[in-house]
Protein backbone atom coordinates (compact mmCIF):
# COMPACT_ATOMS: atom_id res chain seq x y z
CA UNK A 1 0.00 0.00 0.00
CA UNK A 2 2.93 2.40 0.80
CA UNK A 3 4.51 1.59 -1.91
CA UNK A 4 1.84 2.22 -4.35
CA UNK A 5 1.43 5.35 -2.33
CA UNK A 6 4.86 6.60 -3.10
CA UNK A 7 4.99 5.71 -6.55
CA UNK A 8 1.95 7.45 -7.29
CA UNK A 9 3.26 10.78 -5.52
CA UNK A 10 6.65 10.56 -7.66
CA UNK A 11 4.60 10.24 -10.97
CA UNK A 12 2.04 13.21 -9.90
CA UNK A 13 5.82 15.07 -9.21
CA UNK A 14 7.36 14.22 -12.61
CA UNK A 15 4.77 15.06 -14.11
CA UNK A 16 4.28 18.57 -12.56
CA UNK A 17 7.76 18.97 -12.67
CA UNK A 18 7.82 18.63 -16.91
CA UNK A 19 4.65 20.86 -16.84
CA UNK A 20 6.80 23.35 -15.26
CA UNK A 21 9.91 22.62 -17.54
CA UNK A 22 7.47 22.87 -20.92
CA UNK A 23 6.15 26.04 -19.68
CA UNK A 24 9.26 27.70 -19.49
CA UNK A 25 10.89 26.61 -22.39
CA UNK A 26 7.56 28.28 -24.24
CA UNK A 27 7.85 31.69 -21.89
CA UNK A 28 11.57 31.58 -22.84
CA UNK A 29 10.97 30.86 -26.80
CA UNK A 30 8.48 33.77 -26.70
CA UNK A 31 10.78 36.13 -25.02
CA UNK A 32 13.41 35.60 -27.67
CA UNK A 33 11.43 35.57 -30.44
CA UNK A 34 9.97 39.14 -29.41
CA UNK A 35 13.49 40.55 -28.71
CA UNK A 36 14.75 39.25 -31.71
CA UNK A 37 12.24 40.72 -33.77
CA UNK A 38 12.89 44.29 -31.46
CA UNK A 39 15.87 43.90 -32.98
CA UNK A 40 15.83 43.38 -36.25
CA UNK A 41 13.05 45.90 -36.80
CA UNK A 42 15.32 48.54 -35.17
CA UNK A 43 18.56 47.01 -36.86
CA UNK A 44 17.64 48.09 -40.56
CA UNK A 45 17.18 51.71 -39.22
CA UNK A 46 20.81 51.83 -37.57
CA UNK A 47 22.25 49.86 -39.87
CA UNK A 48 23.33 53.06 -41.84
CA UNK A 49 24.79 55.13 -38.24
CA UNK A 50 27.24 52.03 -37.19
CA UNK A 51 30.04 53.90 -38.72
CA UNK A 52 28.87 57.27 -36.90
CA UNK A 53 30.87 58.20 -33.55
CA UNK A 54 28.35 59.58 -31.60
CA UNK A 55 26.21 56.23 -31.83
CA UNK A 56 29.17 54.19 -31.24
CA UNK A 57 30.38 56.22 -28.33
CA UNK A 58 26.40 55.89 -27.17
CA UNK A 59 27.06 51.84 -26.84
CA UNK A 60 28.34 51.95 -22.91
CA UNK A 61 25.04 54.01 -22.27
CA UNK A 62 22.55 52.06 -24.34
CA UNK A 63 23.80 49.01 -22.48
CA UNK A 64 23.26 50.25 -18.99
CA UNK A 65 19.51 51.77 -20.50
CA UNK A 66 18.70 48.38 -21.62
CA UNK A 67 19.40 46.46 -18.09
CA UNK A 68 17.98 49.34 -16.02
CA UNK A 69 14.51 49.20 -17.62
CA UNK A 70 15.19 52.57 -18.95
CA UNK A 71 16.01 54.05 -15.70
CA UNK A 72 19.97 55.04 -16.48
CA UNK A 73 19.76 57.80 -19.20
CA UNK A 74 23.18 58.40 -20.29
CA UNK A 75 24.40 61.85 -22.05
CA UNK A 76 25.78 60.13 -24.78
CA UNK A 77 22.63 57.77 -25.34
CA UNK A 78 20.46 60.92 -25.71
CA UNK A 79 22.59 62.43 -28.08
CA UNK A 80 22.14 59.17 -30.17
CA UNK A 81 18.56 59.09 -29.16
CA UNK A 82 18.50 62.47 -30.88
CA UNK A 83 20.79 62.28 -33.84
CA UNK A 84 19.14 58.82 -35.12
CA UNK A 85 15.70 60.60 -35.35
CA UNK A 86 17.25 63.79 -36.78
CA UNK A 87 18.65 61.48 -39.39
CA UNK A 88 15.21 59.04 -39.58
CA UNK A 89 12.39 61.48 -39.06
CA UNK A 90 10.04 58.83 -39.86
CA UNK A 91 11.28 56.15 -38.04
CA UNK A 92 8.73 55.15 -35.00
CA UNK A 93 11.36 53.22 -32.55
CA UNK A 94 11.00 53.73 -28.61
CA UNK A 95 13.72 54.48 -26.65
CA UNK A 96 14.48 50.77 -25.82
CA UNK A 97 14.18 49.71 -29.25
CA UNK A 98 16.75 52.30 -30.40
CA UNK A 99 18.68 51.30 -27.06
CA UNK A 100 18.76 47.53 -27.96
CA UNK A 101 19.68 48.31 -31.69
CA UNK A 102 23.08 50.36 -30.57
CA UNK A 103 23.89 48.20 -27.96
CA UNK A 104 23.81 45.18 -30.27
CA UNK A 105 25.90 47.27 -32.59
């Protein structure tokens, strides 16, 4: 009877236990996909400014903007921020998006 017992509560646990798994593996795909696709809408639009120094000098800045949430605005960053839009008046990036982009440059 124990026995039964036990093996029934180790099956209930593997199975929770790859519910768990599965549904992480899906959260994590999903995050990925959506950053990846952040990124490459935002890549095509700095493509072009990888060569310019004041969005490479912005790459420290955009770094510490993307793992603060947005909370660390760096001087340099805004002057990107700034010059990217003066350059791409039409381009409708946030601030992360445009953050992410010159990071990953």
């Amino acid at each position: 009877m124990f026995r039964s017992r036990l093996l029934g509560a180790s099956l209930l646990l593997a199975l929770s236990c790859g519910a768990h798994a599965s549904s992480f593996v899906v959260t994590t795909d999903t995050l990925v996909r959506a950053t990846a696709a952040t990124s490459d809408a935002t890549s095509d639009a700095t493509a072009s400014l990888r060569d310019k120094k004041i969005v490479l000098q912005a790459r420290d800045d955009a770094a510490s903007f993307v793992a603060s949430n947005g909370s660390i605005r760096g001087a340099r960053l805004e002057s990107a921020f700034a010059y990217i839009r003066q350059q791409n008046p039409a381009l409708q990036a946030s601030d992360a998006q445009l953050a992410q982009a010159i990071a990953a440059i």
